[in-house]
C-alpha atoms as a PDB file:
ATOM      1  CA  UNK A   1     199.169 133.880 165.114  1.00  0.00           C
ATOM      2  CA  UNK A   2     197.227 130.762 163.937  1.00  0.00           C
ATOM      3  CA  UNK A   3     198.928 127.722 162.170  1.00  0.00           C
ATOM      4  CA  UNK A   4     197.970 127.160 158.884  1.00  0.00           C
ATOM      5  CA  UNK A   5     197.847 123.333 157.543  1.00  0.00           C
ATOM      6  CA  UNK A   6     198.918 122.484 154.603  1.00  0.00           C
ATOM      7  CA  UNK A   7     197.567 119.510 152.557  1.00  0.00           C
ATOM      8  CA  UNK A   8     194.670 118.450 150.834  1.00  0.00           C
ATOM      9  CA  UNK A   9     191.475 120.129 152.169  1.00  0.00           C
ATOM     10  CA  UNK A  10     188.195 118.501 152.160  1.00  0.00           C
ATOM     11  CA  UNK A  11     186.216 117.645 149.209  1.00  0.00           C
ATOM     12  CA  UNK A  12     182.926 120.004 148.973  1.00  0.00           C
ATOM     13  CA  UNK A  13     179.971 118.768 147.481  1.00  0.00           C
ATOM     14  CA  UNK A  14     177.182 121.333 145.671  1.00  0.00           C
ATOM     15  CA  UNK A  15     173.720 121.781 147.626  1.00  0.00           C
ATOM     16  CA  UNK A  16     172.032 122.594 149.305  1.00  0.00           C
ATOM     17  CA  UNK A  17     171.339 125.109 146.823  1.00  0.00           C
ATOM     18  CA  UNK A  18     171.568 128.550 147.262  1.00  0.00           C
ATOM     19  CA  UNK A  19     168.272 129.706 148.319  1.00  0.00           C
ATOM     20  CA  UNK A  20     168.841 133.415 148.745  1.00  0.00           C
ATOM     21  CA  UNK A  21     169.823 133.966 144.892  1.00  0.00           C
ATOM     22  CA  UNK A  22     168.018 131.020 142.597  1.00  0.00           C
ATOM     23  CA  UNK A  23     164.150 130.963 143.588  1.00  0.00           C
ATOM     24  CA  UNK A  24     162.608 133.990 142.538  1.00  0.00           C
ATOM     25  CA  UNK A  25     159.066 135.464 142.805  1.00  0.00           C
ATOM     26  CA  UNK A  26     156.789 133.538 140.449  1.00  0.00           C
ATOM     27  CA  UNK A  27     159.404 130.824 139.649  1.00  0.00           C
ATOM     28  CA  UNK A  28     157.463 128.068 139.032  1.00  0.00           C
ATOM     29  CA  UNK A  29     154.657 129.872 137.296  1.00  0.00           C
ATOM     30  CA  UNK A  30     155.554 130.581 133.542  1.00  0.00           C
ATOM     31  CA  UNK A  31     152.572 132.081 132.427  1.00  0.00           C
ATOM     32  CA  UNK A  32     152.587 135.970 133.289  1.00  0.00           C
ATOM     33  CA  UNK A  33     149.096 137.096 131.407  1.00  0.00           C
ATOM     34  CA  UNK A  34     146.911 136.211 128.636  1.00  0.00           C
ATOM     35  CA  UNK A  35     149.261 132.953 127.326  1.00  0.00           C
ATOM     36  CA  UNK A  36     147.895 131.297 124.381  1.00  0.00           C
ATOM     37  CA  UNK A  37     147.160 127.837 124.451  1.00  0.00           C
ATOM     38  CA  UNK A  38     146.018 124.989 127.045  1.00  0.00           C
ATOM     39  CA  UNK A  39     147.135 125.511 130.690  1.00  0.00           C
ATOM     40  CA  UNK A  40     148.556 122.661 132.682  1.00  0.00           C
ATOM     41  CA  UNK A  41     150.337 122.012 135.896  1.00  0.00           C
ATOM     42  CA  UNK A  42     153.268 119.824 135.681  1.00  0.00           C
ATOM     43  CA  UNK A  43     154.007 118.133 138.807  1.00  0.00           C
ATOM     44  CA  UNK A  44     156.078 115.250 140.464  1.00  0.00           C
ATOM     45  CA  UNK A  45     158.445 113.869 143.314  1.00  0.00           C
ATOM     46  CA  UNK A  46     161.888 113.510 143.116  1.00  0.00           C
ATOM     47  CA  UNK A  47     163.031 110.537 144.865  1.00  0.00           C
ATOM     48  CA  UNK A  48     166.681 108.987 145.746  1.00  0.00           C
ATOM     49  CA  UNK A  49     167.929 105.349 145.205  1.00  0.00           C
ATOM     50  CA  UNK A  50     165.978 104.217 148.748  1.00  0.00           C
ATOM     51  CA  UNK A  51     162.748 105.333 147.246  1.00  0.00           C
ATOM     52  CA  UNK A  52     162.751 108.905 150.182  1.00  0.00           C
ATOM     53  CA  UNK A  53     161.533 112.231 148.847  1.00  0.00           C
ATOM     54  CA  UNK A  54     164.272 113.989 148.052  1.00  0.00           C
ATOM     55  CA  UNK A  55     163.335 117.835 150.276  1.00  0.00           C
ATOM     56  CA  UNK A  56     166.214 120.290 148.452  1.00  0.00           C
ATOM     57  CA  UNK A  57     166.322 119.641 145.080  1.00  0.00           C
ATOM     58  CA  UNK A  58     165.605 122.532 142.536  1.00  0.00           C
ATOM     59  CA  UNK A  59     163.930 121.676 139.135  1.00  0.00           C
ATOM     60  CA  UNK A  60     164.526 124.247 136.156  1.00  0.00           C
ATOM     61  CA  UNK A  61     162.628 123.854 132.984  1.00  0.00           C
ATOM     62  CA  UNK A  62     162.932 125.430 129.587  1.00  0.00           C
ATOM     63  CA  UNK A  63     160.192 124.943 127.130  1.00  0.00           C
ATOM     64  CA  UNK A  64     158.721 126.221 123.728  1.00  0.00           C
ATOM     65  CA  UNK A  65     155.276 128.224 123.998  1.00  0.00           C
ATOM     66  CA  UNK A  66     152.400 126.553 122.517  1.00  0.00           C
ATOM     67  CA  UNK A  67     153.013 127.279 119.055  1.00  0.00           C
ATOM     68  CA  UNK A  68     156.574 125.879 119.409  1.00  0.00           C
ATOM     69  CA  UNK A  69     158.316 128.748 119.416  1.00  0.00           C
ATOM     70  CA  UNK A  70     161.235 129.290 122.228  1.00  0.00           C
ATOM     71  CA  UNK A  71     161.711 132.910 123.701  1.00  0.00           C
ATOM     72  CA  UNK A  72     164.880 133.569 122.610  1.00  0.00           C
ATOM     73  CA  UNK A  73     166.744 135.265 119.941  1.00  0.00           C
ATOM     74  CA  UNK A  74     168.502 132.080 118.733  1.00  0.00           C
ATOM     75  CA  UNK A  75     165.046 130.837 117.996  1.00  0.00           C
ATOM     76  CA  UNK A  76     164.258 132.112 114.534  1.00  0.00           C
ATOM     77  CA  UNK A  77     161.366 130.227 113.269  1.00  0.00           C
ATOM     78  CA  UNK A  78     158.932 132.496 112.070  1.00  0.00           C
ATOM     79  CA  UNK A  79     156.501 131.204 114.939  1.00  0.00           C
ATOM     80  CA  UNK A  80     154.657 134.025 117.122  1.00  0.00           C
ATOM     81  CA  UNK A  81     156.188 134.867 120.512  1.00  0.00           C
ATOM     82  CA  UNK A  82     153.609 134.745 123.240  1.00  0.00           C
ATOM     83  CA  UNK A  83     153.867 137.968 125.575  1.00  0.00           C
ATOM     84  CA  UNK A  84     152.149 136.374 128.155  1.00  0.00           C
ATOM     85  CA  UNK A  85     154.703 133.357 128.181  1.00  0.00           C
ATOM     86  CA  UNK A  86     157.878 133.105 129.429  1.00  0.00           C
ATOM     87  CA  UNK A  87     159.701 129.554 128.507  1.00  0.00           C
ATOM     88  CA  UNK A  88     162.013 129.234 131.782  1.00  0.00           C
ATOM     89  CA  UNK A  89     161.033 128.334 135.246  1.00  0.00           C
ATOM     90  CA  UNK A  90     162.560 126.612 138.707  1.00  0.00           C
ATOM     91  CA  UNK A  91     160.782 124.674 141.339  1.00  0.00           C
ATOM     92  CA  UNK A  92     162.314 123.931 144.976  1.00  0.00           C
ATOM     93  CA  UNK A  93     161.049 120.634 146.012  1.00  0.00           C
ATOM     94  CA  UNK A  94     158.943 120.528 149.207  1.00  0.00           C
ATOM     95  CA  UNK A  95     159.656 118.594 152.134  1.00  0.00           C
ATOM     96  CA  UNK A  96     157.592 115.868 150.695  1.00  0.00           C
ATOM     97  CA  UNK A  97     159.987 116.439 147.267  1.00  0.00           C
ATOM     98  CA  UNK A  98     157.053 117.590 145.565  1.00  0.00           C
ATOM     99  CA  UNK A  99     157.817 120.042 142.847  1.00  0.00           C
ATOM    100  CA  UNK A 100     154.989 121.793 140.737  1.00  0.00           C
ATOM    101  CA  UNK A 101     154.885 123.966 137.788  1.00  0.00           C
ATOM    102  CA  UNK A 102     152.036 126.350 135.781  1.00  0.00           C
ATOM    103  CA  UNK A 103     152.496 126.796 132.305  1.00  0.00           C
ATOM    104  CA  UNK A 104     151.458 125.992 128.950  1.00  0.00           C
ATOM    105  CA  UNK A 105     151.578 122.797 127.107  1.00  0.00           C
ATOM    106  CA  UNK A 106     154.432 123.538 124.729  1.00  0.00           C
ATOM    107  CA  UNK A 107     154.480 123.196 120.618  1.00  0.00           C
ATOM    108  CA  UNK A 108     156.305 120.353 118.354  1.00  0.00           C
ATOM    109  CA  UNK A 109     159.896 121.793 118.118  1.00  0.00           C
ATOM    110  CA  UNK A 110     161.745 121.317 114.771  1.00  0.00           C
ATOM    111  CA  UNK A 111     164.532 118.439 115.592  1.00  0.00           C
ATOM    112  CA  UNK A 112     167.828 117.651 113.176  1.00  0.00           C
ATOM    113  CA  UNK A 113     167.107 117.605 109.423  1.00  0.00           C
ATOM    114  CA  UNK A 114     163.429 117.703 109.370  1.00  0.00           C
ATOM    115  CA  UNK A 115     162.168 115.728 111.616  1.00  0.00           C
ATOM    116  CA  UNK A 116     159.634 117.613 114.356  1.00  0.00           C
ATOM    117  CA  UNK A 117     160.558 116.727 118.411  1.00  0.00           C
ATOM    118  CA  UNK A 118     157.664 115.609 119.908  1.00  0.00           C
ATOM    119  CA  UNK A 119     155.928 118.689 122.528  1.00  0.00           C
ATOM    120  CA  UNK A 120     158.532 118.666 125.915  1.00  0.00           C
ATOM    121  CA  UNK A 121     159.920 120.020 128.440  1.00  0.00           C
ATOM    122  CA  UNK A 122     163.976 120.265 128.707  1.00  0.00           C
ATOM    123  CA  UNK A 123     164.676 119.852 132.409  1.00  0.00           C
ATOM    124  CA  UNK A 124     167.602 119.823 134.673  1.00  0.00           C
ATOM    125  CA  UNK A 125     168.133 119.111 138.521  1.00  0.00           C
ATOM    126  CA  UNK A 126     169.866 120.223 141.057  1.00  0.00           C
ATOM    127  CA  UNK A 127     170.543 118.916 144.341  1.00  0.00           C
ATOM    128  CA  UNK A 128     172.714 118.033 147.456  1.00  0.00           C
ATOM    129  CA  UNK A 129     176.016 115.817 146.432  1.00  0.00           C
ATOM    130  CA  UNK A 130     175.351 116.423 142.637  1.00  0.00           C
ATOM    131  CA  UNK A 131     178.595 118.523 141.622  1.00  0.00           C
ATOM    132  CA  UNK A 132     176.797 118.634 138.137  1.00  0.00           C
ATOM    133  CA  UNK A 133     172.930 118.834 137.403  1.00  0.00           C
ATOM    134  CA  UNK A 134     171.298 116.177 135.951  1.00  0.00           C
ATOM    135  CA  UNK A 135     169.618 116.762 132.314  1.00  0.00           C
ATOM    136  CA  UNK A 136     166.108 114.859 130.811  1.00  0.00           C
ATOM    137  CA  UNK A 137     163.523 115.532 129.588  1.00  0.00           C
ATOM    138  CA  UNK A 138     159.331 115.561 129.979  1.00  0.00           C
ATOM    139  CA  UNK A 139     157.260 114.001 127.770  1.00  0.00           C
ATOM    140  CA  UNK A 140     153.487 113.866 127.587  1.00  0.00           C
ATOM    141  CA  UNK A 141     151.316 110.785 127.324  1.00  0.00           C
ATOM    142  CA  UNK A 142     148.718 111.737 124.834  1.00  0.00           C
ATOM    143  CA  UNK A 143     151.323 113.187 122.487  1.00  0.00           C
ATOM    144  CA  UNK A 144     151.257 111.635 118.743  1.00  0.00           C
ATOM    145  CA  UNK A 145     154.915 112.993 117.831  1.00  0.00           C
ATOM    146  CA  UNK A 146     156.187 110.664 120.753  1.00  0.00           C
ATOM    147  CA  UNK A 147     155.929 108.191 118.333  1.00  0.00           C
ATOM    148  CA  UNK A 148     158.852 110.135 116.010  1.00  0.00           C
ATOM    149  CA  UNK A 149     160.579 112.092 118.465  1.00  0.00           C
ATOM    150  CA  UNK A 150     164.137 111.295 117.634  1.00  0.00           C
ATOM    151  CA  UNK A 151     165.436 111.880 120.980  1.00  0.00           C
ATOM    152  CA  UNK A 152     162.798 109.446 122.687  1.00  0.00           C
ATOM    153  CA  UNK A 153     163.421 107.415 120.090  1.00  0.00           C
ATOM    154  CA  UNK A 154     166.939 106.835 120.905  1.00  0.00           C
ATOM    155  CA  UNK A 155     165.907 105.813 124.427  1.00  0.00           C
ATOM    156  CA  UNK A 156     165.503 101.785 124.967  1.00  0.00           C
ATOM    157  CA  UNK A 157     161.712 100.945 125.032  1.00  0.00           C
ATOM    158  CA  UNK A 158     161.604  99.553 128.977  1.00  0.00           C
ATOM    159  CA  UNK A 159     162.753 102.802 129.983  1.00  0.00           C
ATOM    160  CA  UNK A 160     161.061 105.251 128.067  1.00  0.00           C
ATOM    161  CA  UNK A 161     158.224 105.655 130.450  1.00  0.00           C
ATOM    162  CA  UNK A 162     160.333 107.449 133.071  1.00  0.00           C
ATOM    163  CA  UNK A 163     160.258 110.109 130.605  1.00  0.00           C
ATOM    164  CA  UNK A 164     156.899 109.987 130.437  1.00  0.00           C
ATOM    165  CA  UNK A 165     154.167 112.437 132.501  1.00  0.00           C
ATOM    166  CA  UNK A 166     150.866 111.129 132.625  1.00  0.00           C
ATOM    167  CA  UNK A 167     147.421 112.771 132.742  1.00  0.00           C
ATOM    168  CA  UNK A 168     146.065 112.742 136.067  1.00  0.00           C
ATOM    169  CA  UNK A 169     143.480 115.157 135.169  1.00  0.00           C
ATOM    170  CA  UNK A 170     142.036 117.238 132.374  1.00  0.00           C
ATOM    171  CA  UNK A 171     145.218 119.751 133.567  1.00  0.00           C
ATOM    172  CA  UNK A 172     147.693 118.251 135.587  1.00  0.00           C
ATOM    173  CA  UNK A 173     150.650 115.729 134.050  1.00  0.00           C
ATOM    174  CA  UNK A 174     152.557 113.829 136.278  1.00  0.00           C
ATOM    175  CA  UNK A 175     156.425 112.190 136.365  1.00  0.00           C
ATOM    176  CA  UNK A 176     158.266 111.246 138.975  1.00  0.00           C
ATOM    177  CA  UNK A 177     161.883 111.928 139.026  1.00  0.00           C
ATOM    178  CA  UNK A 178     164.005 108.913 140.288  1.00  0.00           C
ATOM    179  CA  UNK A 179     167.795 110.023 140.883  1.00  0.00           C
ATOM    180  CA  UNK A 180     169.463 106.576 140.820  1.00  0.00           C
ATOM    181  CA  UNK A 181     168.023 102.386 141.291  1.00  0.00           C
ATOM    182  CA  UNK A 182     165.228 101.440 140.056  1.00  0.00           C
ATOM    183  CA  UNK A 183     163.031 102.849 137.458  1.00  0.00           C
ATOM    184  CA  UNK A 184     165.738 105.788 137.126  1.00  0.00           C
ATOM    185  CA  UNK A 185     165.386 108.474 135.123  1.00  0.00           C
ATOM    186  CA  UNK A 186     166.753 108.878 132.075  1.00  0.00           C
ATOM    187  CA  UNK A 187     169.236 111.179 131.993  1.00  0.00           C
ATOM    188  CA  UNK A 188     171.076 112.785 128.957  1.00  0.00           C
ATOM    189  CA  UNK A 189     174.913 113.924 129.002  1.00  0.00           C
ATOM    190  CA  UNK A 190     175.697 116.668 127.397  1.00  0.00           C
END
């Protein structure tokens, strides 16, 4: 018979993350057919507080389609919903903490009141020691509603830009995702 001990057990952290049920075929690719609007690739590196590539982090997005419609029912703008669209996607970080996805460029979203949210994605991390994902969001540089997003707006100017992907081409966008130090990311509670 063995002996059980009694007392505090150790503490547990989340991550690695499950890779057998989370990454699915197609994950990072959220266009599915004939999407409507411009096609981009949204890429990055996640990085800790030392400045290392951080090699087992996931990255989930949720985004409108390019009309600014989201695909789901609590969305109920009377905005078309694109079949060849789907707003969701998750991205394991290579070894190099590179994460990349294919989709759209999403829509101005409507925002409290009436004010419009400038075109983003909604995107949360997941990683190693994090016993809660991190929230922010993805801008894009040559976006006009930046200038009126009331979310980005509430973000102090000097830090804004870590919010901010920029065009590296005439289809990719670029941010980095720093989890703590310098130049962090922004991230929201919630």
């Amino acid at each position: 018979m063995s002996k059980t001990r009694l007392g505090q057990t150790p503490s547990q952290t989340v991550g690695p993350f499950f890779h057998f049920g989370l990454p699915y075929e197609g994950d990072s690719n959220l266009i599915s057919g004939d999407a409507q609007g411009q096609r981009i690739v949204v890429e990055g590196k996640v990085t800790d507080g030392a400045g290392e590539p951080v090699p087992d982090v996931m990255i989930e997005i949720w985004q409108a389609n390019a009309a600014g419609k989201y695909d789901h029912p609590e969305d109920t703008q009377d905005k078309p919903i694109d079949e060849g669209f789907h707003g969701f996607g998750r991205c394991a970080t290579d070894k190099e903490g590179i994460f990349r996805f294919h989709t759209v460029k999403p829509g101005a979203v409507p925002g409290q009141g009436n004010s419009l949210q400038a075109p983003h994605l909604v995107t949360f991390v997941f990683g190693r020691g994090m016993l809660k994902q991190l929230l922010t969001r993805i801008y894009f540089e040559d976006e006009a509603h930046n200038a009126n997003d009331p979310v980005l707006g509430l973000i102090p100017e000097a830090r804004r830009g870590t919010l901010i992907a920029r065009k590296t081409n005439s289809a990719t966008y670029t941010m980095n995702i720093v989890l703590q130090g310098e130049g962090e990311t922004v991230f929201f509670e919630y």
